[in-house]
C-alpha atoms as a PDB file:
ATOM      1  CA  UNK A   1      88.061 157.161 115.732  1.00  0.00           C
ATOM      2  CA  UNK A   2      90.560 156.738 117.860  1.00  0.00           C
ATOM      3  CA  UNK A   3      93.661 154.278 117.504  1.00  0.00           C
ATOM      4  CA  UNK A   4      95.619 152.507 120.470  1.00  0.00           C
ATOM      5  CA  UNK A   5      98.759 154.024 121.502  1.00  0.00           C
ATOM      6  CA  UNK A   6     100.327 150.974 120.472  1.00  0.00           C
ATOM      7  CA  UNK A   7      99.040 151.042 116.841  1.00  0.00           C
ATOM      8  CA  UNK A   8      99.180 154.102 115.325  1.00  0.00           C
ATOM      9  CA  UNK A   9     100.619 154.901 112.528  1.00  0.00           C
ATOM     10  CA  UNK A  10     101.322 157.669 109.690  1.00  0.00           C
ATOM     11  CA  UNK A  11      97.664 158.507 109.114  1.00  0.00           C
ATOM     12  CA  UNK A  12      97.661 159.144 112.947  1.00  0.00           C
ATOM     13  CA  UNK A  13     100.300 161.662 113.104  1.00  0.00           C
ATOM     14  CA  UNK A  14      98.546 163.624 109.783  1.00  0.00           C
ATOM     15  CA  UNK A  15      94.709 163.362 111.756  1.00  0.00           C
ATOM     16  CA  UNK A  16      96.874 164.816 115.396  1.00  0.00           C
ATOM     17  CA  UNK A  17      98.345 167.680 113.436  1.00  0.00           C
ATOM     18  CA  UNK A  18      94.947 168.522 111.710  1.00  0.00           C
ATOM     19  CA  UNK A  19      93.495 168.141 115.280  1.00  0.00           C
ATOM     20  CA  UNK A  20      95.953 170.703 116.973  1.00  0.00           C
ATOM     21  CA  UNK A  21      95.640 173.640 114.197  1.00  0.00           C
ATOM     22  CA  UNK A  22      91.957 173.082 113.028  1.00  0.00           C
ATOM     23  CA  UNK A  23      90.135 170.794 115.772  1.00  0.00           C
ATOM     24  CA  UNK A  24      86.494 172.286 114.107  1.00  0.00           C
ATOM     25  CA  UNK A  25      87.428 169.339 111.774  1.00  0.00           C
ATOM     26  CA  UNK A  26      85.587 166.314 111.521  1.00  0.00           C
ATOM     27  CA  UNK A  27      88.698 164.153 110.165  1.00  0.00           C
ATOM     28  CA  UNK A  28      87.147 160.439 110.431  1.00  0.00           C
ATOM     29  CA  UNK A  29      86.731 160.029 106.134  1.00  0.00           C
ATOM     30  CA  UNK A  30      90.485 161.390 106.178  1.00  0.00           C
ATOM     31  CA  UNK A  31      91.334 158.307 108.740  1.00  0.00           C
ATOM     32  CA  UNK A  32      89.627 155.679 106.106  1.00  0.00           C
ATOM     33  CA  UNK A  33      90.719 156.740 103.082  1.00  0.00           C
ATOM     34  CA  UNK A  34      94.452 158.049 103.769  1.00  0.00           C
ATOM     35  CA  UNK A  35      95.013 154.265 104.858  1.00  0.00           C
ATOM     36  CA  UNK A  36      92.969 153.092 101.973  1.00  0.00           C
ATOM     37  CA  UNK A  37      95.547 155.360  99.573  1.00  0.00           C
ATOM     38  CA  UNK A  38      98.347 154.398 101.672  1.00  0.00           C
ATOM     39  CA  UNK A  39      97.332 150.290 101.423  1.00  0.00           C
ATOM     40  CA  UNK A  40      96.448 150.489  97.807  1.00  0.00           C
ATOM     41  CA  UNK A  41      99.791 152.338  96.817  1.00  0.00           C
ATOM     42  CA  UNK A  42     101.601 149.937  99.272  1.00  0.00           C
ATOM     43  CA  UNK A  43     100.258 147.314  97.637  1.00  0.00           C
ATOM     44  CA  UNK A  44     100.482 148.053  94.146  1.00  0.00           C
ATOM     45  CA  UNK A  45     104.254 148.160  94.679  1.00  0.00           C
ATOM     46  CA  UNK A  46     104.158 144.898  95.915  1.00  0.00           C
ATOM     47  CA  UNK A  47     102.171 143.902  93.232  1.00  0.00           C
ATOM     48  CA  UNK A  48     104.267 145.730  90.788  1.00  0.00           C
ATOM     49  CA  UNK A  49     107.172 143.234  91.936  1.00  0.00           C
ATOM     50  CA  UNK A  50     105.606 140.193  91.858  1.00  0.00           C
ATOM     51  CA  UNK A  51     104.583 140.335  88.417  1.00  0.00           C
ATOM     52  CA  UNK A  52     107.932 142.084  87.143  1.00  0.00           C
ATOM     53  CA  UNK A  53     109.336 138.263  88.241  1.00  0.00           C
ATOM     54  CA  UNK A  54     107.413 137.455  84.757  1.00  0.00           C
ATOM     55  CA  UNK A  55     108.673 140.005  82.944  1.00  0.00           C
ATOM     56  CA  UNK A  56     105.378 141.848  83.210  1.00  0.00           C
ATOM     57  CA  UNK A  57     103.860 144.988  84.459  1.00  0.00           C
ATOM     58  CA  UNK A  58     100.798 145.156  86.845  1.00  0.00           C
ATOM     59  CA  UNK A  59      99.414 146.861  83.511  1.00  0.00           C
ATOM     60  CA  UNK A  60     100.356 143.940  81.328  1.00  0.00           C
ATOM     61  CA  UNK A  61      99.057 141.619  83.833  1.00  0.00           C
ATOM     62  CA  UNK A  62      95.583 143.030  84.410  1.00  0.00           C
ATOM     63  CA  UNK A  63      95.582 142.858  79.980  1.00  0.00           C
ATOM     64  CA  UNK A  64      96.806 139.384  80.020  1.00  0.00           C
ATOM     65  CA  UNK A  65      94.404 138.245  83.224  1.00  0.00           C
ATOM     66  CA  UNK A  66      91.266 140.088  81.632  1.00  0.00           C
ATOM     67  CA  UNK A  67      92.012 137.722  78.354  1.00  0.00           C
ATOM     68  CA  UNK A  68      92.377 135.029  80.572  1.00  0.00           C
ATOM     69  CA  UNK A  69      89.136 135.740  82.606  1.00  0.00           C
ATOM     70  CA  UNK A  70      86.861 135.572  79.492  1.00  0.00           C
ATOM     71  CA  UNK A  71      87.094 131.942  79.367  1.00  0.00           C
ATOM     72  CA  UNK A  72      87.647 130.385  75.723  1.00  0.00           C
ATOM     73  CA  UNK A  73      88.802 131.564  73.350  1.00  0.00           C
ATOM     74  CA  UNK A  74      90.341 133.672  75.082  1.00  0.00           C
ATOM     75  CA  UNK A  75      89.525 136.826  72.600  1.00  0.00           C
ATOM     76  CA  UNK A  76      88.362 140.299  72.890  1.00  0.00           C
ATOM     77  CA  UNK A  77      88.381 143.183  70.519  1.00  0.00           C
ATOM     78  CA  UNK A  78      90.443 145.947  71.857  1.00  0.00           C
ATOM     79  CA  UNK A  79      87.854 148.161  72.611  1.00  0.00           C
ATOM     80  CA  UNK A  80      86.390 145.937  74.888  1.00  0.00           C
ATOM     81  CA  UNK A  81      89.658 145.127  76.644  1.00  0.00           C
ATOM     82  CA  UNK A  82      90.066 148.971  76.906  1.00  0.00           C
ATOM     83  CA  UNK A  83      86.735 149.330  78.555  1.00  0.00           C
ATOM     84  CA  UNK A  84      87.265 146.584  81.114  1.00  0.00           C
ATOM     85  CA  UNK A  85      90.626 147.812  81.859  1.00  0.00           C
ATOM     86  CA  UNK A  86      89.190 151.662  81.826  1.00  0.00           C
ATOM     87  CA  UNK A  87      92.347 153.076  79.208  1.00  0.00           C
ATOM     88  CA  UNK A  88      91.875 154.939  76.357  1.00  0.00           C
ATOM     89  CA  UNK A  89      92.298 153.239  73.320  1.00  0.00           C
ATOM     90  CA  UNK A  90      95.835 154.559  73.052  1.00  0.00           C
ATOM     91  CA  UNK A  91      97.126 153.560  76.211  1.00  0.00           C
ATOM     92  CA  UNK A  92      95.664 149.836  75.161  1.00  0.00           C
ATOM     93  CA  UNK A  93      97.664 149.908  71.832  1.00  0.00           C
ATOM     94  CA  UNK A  94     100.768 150.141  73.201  1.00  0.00           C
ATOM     95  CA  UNK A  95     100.174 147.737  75.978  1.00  0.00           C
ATOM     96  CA  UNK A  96      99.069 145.497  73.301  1.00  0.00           C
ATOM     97  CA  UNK A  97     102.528 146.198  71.042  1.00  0.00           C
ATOM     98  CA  UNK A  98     104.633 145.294  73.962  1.00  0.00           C
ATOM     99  CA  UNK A  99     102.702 142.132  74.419  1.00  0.00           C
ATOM    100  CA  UNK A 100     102.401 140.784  71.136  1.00  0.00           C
ATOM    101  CA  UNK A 101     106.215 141.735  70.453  1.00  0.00           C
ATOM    102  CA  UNK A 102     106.603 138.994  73.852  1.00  0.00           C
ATOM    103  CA  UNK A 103     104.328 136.548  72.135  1.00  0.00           C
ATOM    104  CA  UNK A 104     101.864 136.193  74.390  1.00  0.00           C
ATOM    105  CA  UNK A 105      98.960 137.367  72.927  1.00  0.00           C
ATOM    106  CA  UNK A 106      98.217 138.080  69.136  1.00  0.00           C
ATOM    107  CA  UNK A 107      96.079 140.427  67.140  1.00  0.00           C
ATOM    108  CA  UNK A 108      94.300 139.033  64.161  1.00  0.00           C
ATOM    109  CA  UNK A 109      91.311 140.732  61.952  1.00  0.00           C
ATOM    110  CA  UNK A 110      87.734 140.134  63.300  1.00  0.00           C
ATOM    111  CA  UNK A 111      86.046 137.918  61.123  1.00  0.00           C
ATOM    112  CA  UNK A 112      82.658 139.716  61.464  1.00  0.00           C
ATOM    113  CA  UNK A 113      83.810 143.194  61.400  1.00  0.00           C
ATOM    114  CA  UNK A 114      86.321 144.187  58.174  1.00  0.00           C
ATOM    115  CA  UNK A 115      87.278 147.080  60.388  1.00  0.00           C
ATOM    116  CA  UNK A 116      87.677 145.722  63.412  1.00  0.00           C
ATOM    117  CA  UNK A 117      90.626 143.529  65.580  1.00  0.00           C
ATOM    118  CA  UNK A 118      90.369 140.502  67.935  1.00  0.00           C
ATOM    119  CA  UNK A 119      93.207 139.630  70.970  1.00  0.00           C
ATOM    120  CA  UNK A 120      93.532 136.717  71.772  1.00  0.00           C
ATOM    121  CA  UNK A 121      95.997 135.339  74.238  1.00  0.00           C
ATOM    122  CA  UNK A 122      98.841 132.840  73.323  1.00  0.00           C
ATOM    123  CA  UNK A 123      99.574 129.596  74.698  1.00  0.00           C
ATOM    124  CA  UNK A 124     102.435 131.917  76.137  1.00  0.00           C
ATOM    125  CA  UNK A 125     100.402 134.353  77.598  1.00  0.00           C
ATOM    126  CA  UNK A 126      98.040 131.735  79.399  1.00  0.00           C
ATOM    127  CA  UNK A 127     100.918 129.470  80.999  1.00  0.00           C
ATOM    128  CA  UNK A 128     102.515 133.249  82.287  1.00  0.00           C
ATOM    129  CA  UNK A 129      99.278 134.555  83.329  1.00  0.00           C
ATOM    130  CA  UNK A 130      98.245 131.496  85.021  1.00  0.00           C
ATOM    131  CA  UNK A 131     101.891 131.277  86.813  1.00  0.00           C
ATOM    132  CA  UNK A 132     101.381 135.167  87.806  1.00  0.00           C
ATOM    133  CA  UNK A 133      97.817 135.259  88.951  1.00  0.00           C
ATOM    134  CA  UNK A 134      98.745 132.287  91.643  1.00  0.00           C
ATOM    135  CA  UNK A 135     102.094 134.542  92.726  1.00  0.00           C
ATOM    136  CA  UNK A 136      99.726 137.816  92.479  1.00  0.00           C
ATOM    137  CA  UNK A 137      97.101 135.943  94.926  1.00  0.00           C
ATOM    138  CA  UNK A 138     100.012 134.655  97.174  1.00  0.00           C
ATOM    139  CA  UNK A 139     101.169 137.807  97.746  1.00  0.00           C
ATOM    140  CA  UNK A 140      97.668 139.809  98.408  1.00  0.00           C
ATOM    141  CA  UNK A 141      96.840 136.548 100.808  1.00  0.00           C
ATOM    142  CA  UNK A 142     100.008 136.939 102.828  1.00  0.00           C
ATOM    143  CA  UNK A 143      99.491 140.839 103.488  1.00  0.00           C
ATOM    144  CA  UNK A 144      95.556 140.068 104.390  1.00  0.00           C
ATOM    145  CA  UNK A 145      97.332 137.637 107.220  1.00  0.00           C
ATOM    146  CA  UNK A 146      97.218 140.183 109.478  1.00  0.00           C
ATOM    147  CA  UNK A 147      93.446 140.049 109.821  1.00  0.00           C
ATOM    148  CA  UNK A 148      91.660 136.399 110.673  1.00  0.00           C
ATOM    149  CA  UNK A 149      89.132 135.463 108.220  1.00  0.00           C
ATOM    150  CA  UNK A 150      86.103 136.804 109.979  1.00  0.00           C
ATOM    151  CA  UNK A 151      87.545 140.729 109.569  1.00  0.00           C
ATOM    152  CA  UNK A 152      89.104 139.900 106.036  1.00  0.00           C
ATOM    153  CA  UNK A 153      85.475 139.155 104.835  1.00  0.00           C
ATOM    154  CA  UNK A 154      84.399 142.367 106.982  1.00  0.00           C
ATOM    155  CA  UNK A 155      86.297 144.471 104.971  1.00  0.00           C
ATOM    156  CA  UNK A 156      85.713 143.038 101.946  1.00  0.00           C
ATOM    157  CA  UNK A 157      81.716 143.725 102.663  1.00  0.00           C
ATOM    158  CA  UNK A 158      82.486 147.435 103.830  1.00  0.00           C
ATOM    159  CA  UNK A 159      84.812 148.140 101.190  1.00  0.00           C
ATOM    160  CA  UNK A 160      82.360 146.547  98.612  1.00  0.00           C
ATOM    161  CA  UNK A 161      79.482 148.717 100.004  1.00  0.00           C
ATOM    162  CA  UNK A 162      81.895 152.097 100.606  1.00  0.00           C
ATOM    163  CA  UNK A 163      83.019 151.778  96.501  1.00  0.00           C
ATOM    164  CA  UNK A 164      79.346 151.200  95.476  1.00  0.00           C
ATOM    165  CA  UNK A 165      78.384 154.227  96.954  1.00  0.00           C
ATOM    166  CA  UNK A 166      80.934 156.138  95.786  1.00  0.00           C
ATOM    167  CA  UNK A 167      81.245 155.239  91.832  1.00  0.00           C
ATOM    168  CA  UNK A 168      77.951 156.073  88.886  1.00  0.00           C
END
């Protein structure tokens, strides 16, 4: 692959120098996925900062949005917000703490399992996760503006059929 003069950037520079002291390399995977590394930590900052505007961390958000996803009640047991948001169970109990100590979400016992806990998001919660998810989307639109919406939805197809073949 090979990138107008105009246009290159860091991943460029990395795929030259592999070029000049081991050119037996084929380096095109390295061109996709240092940019996809590069965009996703690039945008996780930004993401990072639009939620922190709520008081929130992309962690808390992806807990509170999850919730919110599931449609009324909005209720899960832990275990299957840990599954969805792929943490262990301790990593989810201290997400959890911090956002039942903000009040917006709640833990109460399950009422068909004596052992077992349901979350369910506050009023709270869903006004600040509504609020967040628009600012969240605002920002992702406004980076994808540098594509038109013919190569947006071209990447979204690639990048949907690239992750498909690489995850079980």
């Amino acid at each position: 692959m090979s990138a107008n003069p105009q246009n290159k950037d860091a991943v460029d520079a990395i795929i030259e120098q592999w070029a000049a002291v081991r050119p037996d390399l084929d380096t095109a995977a390295m061109e996709v996925f240092g940019r996809v590394f590069r965009l996703s930590r690039a945008m996780g900052d930004r993401m990072e900062k639009a939620y922190a505007k709520f008081g929130i961390s992309r962690g808390e958000f992806d807990a509170l949005a999850t919730l919110r996803r599931s449609g009324e009640p909005y209720t899960l047991s832990p275990r299957q917000l840990s599954a969805t948001l792929m943490l262990t169970t301790g990593g989810m109990t201290g997400r959890l703490d911090k956002l039942e100590r903000a009040g917006l979400l709640r833990r109460s016992p399950d009422p068909h399992d004596r052992r077992g806990l349901q979350v369910t998001l506050t009023d709270e919660g869903h006004r600040l996760i509504d609020a967040a998810v628009g600012v969240g989307l605002a920002t992702q639109t406004a980076a994808l503006g540098a594509l038109n919406a013919e190569q947006a939805g071209q990447l979204a197809d690639l990048l949907r059929q690239l992750l498909s073949a690489t995850t079980d």
